[in-house]
N, C-alpha and C. Protein backbone atom coordinates (compact mmCIF):
# COMPACT_ATOMS: atom_id res chain seq x y z
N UNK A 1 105.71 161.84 -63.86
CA UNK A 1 105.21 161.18 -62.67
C UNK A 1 106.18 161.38 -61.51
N UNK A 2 107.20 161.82 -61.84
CA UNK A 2 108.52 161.67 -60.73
C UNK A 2 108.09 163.24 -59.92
N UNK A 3 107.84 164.29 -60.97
CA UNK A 3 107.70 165.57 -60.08
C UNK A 3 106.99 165.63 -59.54
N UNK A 4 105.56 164.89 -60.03
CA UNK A 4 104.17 164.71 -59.20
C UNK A 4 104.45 164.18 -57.83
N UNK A 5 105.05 162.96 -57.68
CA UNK A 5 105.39 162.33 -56.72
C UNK A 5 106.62 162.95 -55.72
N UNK A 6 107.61 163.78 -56.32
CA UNK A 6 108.05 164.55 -55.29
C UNK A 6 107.34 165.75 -54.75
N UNK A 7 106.61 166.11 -55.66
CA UNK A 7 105.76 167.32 -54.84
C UNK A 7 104.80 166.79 -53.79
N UNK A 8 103.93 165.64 -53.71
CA UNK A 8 103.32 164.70 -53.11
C UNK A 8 104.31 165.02 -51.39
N UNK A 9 105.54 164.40 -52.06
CA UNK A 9 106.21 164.16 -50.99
C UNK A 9 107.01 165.45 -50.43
N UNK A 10 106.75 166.32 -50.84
CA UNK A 10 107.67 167.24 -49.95
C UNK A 10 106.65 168.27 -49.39
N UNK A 11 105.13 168.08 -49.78
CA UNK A 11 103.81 168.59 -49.19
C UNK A 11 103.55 167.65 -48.24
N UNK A 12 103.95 166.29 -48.08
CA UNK A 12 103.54 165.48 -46.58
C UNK A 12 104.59 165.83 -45.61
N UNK A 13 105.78 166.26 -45.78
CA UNK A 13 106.93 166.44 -44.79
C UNK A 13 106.85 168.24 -44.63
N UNK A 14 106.10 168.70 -45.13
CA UNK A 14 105.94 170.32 -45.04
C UNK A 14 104.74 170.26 -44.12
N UNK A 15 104.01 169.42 -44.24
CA UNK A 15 102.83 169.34 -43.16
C UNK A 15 103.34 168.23 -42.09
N UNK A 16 103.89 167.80 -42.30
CA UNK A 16 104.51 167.14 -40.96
C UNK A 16 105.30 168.13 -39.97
N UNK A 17 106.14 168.54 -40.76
CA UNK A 17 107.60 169.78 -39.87
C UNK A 17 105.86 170.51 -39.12
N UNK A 18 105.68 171.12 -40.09
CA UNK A 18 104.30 172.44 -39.14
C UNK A 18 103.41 171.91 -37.96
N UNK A 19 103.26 170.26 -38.34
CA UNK A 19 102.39 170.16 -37.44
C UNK A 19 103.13 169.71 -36.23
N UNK A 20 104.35 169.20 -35.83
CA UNK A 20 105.45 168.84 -35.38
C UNK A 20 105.23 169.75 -34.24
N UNK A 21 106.20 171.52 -35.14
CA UNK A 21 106.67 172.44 -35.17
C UNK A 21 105.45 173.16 -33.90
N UNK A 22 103.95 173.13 -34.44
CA UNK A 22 102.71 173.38 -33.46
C UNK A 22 102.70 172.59 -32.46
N UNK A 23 103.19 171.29 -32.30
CA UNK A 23 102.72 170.94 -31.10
C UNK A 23 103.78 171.30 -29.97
N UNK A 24 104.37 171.55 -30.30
CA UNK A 24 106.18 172.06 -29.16
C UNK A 24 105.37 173.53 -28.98
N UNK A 25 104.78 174.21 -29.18
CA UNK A 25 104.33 175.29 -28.86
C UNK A 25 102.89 175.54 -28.04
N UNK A 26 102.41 175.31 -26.64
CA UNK A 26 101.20 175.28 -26.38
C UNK A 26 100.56 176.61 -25.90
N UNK A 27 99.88 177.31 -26.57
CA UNK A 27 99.09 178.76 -26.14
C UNK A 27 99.33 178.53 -24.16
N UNK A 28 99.34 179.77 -24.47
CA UNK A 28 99.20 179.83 -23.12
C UNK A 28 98.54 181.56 -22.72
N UNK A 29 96.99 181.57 -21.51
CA UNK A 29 97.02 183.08 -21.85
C UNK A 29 97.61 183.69 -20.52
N UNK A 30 98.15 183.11 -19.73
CA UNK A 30 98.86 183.52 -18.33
C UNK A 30 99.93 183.15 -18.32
N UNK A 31 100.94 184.48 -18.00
CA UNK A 31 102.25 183.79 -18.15
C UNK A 31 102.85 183.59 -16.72
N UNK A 32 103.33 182.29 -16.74
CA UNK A 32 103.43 181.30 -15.27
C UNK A 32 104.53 182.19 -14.14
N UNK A 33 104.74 183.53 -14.37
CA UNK A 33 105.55 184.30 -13.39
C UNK A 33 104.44 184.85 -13.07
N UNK A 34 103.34 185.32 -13.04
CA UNK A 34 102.11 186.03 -12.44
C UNK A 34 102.11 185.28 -11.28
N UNK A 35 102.26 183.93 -11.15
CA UNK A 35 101.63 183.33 -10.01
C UNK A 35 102.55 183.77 -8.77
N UNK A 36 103.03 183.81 -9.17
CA UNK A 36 104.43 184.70 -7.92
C UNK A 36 103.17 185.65 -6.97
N UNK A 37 102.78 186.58 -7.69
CA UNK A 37 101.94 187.66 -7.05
C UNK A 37 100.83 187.53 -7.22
N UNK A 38 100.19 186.33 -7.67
CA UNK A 38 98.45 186.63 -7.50
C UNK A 38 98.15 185.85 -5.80
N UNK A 39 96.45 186.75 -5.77
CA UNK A 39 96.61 186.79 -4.71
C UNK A 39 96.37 187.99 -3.66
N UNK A 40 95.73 188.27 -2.69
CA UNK A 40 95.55 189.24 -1.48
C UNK A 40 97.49 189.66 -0.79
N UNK A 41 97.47 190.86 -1.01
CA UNK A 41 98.46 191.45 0.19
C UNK A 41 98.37 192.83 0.65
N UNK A 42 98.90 192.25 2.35
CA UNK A 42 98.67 193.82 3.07
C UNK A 42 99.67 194.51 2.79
N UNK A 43 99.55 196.26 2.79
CA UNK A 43 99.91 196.78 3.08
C UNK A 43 100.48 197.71 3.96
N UNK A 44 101.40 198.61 3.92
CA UNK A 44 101.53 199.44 5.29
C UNK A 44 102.39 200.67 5.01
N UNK A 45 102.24 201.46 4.92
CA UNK A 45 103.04 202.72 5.25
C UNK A 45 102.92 203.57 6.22
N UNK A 46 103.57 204.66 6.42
CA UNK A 46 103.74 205.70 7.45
C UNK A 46 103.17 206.91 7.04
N UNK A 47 103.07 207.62 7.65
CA UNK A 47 102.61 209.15 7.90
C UNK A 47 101.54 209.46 6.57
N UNK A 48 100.64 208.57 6.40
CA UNK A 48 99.34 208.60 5.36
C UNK A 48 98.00 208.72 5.93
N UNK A 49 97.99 209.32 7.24
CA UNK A 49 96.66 209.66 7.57
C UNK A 49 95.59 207.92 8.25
N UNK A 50 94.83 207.97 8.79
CA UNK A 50 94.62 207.07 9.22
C UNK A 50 93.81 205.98 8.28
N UNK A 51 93.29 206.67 7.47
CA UNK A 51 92.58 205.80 6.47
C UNK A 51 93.25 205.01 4.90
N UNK A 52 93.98 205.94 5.17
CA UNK A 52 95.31 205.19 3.84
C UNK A 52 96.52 204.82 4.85
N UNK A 53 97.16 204.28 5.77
CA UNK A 53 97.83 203.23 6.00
C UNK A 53 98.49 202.26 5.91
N UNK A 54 96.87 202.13 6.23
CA UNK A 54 96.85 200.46 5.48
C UNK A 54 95.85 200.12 4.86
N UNK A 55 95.80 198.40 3.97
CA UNK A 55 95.16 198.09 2.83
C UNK A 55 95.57 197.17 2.37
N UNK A 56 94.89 196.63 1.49
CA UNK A 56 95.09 195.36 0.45
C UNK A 56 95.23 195.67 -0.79
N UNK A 57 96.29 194.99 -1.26
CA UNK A 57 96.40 194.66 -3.00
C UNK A 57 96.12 193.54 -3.17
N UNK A 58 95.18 193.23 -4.38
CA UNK A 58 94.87 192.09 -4.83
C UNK A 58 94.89 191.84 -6.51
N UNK A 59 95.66 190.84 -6.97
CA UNK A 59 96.17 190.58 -8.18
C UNK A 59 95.27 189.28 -8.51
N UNK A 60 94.92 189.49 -9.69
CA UNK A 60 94.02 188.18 -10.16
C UNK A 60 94.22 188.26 -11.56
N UNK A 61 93.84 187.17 -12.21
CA UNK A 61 93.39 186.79 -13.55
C UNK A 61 92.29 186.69 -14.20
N UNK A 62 91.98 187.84 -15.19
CA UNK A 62 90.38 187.68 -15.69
C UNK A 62 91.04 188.09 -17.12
N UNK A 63 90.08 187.00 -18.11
CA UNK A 63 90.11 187.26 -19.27
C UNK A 63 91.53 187.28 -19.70
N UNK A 64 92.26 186.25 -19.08
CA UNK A 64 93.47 186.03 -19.51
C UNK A 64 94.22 187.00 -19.25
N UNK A 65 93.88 188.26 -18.46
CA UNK A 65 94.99 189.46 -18.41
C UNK A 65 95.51 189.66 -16.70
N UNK A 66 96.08 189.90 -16.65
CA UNK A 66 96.61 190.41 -15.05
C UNK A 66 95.85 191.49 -14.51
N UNK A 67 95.27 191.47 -13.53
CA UNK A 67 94.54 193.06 -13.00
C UNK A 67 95.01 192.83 -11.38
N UNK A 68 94.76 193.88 -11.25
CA UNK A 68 95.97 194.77 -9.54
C UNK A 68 94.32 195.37 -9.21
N UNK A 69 93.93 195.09 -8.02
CA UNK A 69 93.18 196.10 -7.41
C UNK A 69 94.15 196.73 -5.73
N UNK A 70 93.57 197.78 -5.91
CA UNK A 70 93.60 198.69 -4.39
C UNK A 70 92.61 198.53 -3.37
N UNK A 71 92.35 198.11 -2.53
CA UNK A 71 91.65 198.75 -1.09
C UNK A 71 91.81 199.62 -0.61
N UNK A 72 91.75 201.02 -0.36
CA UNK A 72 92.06 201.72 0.13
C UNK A 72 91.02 202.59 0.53
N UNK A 73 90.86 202.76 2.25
CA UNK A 73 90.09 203.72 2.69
C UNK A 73 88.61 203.10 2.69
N UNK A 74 88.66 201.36 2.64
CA UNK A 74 87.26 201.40 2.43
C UNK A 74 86.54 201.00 0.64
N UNK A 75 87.63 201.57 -0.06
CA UNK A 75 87.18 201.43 -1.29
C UNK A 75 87.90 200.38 -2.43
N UNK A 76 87.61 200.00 -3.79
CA UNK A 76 88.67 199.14 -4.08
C UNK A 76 88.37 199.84 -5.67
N UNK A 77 89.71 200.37 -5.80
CA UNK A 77 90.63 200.96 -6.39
C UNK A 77 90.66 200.47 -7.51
N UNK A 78 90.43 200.03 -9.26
CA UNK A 78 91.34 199.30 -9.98
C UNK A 78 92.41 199.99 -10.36
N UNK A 79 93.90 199.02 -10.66
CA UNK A 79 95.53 199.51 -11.29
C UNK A 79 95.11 199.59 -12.91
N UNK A 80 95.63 200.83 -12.99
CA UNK A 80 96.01 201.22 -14.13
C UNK A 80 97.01 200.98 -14.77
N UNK A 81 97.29 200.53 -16.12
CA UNK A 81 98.52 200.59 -16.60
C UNK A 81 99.13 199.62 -16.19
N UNK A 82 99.11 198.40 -16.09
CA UNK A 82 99.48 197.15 -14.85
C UNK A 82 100.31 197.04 -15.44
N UNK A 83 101.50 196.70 -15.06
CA UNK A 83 103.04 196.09 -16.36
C UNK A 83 103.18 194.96 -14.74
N UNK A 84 104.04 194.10 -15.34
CA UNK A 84 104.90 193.26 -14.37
C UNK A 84 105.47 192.39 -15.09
N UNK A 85 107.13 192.99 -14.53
CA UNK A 85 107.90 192.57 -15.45
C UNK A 85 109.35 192.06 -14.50
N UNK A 86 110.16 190.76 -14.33
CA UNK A 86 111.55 190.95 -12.76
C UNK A 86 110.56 190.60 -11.86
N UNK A 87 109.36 190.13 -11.44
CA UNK A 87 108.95 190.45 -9.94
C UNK A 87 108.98 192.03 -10.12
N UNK A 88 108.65 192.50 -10.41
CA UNK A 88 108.13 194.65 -10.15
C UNK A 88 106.81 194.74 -10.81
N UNK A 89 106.38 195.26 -10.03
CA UNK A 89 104.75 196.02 -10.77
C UNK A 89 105.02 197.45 -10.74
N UNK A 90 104.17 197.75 -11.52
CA UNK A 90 104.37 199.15 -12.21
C UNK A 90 102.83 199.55 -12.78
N UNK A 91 102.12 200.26 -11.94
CA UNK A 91 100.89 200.71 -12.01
C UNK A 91 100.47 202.41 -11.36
N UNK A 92 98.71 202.71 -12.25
CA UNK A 92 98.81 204.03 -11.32
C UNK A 92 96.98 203.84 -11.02
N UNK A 93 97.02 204.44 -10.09
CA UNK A 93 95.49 204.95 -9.63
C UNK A 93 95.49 205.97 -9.19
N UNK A 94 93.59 206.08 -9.06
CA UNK A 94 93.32 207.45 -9.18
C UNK A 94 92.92 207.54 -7.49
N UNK A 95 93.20 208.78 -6.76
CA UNK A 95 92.73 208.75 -5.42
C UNK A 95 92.28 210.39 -4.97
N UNK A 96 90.98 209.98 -4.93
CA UNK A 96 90.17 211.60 -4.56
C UNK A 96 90.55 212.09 -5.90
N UNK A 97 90.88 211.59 -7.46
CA UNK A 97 91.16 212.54 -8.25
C UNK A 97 92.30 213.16 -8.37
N UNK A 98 93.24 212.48 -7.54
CA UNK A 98 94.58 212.53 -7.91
C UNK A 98 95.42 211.20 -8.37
N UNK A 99 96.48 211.20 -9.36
CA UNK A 99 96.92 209.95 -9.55
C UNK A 99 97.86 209.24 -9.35
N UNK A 100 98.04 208.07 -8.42
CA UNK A 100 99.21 207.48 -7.44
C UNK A 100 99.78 206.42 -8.63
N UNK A 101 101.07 206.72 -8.65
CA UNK A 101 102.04 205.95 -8.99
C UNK A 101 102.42 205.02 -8.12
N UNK A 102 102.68 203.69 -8.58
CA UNK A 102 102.99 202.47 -7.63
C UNK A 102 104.09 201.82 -8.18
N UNK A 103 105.10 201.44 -7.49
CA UNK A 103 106.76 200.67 -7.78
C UNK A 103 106.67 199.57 -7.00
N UNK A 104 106.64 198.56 -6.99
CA UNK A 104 106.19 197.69 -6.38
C UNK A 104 107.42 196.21 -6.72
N UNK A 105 107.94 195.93 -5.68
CA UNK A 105 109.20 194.93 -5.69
C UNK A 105 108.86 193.91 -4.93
N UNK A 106 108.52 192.69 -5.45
CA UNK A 106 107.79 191.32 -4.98
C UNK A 106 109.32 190.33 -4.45
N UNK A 107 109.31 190.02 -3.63
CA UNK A 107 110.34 189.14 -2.81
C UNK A 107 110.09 187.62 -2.64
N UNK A 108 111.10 186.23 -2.70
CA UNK A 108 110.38 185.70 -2.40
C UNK A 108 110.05 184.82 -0.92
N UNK A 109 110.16 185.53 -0.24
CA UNK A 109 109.20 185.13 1.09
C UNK A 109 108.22 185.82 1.33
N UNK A 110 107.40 185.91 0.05
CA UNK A 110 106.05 186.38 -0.15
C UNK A 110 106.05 187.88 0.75
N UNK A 111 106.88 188.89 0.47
CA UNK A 111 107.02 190.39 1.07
C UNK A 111 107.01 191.40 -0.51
N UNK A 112 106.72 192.51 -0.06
CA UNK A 112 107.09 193.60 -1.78
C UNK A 112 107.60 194.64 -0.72
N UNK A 113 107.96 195.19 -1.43
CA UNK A 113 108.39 196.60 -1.00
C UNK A 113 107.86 197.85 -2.34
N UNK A 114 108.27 199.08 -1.49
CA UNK A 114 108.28 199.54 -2.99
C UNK A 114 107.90 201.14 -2.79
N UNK A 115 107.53 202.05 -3.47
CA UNK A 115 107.28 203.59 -3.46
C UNK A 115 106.07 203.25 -3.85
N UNK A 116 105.44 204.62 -3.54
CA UNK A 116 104.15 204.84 -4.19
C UNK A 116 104.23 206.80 -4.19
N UNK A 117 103.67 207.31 -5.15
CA UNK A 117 103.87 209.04 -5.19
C UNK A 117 102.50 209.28 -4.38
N UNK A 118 102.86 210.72 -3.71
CA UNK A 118 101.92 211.67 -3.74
C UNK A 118 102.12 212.87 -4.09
N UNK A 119 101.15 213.77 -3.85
CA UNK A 119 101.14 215.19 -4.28
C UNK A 119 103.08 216.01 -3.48
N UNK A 120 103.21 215.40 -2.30
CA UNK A 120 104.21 215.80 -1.73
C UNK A 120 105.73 214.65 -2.37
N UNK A 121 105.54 213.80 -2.97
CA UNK A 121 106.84 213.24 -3.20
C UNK A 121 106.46 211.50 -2.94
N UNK A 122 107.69 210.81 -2.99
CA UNK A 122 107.16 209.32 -2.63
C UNK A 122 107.17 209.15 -0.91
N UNK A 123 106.41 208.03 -1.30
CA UNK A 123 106.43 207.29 0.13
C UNK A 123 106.54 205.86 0.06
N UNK A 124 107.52 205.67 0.77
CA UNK A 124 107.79 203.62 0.67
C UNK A 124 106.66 202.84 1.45
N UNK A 125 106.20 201.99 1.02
CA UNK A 125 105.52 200.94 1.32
C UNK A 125 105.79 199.40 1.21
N UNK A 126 105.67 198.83 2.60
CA UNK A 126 105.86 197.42 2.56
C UNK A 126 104.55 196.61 2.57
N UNK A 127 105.05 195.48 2.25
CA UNK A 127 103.69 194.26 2.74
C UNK A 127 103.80 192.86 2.28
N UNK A 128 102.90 192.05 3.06
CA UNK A 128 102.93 190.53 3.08
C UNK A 128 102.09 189.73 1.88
N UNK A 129 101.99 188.76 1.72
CA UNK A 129 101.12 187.96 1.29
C UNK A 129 100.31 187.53 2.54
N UNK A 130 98.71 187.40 2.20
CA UNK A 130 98.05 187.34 3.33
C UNK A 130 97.38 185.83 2.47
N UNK A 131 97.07 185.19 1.63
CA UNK A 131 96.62 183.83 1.38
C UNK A 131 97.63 183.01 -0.04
């Protein structure tokens, strides 16, 4: 009766520790540094022709995952490959069928900086938070 009763008892404190142990842990499917960058921001660079310029990035949450869109030229772009990791994004899209690499350095007085490639080499790009 003694082993019965310690096994009793060391199966109520084994389900105690676990259930303890679960509640200190709450799912979560957004991790609370996204909010830094979700959200509309302009862009701006130099010598890109008049229709790539300028533009909006917009970062949102669907389905629990991070997604980056582009505006550009009129059109909206989705980011490929989205990482964000420090405040940096790290994404690529496709443009006319070519594919732009994006470096992207989030500040916090709501500014990024950052490169983006083209066929000729990088080009730096700044921009704001617009909401």
């Amino acid at each position: 009766i003694k082993r019965l009763n310690m096994k009793i008892f060391l199966l109520k404190i084994t389900f105690i520790l676990c259930l303890v142990i679960s509640l200190g842990f709450k799912p979560t499917e957004v991790n609370d540094g996204h909010a830094v960058i979700l959200g509309s921001w302009e862009y701006s660079t130099l010598d890109q022709g008049f229709n790539f310029q300028k533009g909006v990035v917009v970062f949102s949450i669907e389905d629990g995952q991070l997604q980056g869109n582009v505006t550009l030229g009129g059109k909206v772009i989705p980011m490929r490959k989205l990482i964000f990791e420090e405040d940096r994004v790290r994404a690529y899209i496709f443009v006319n069928g070519i594919q732009v690499d994006l470096y992207l350095k989030f500040h916090l007085d709501h500014s990024f900086e950052g490169t983006v490639s083209n066929p000729s080499g990088y080009i730096k790009v700044m921009g704001c938070k617009q909401d």
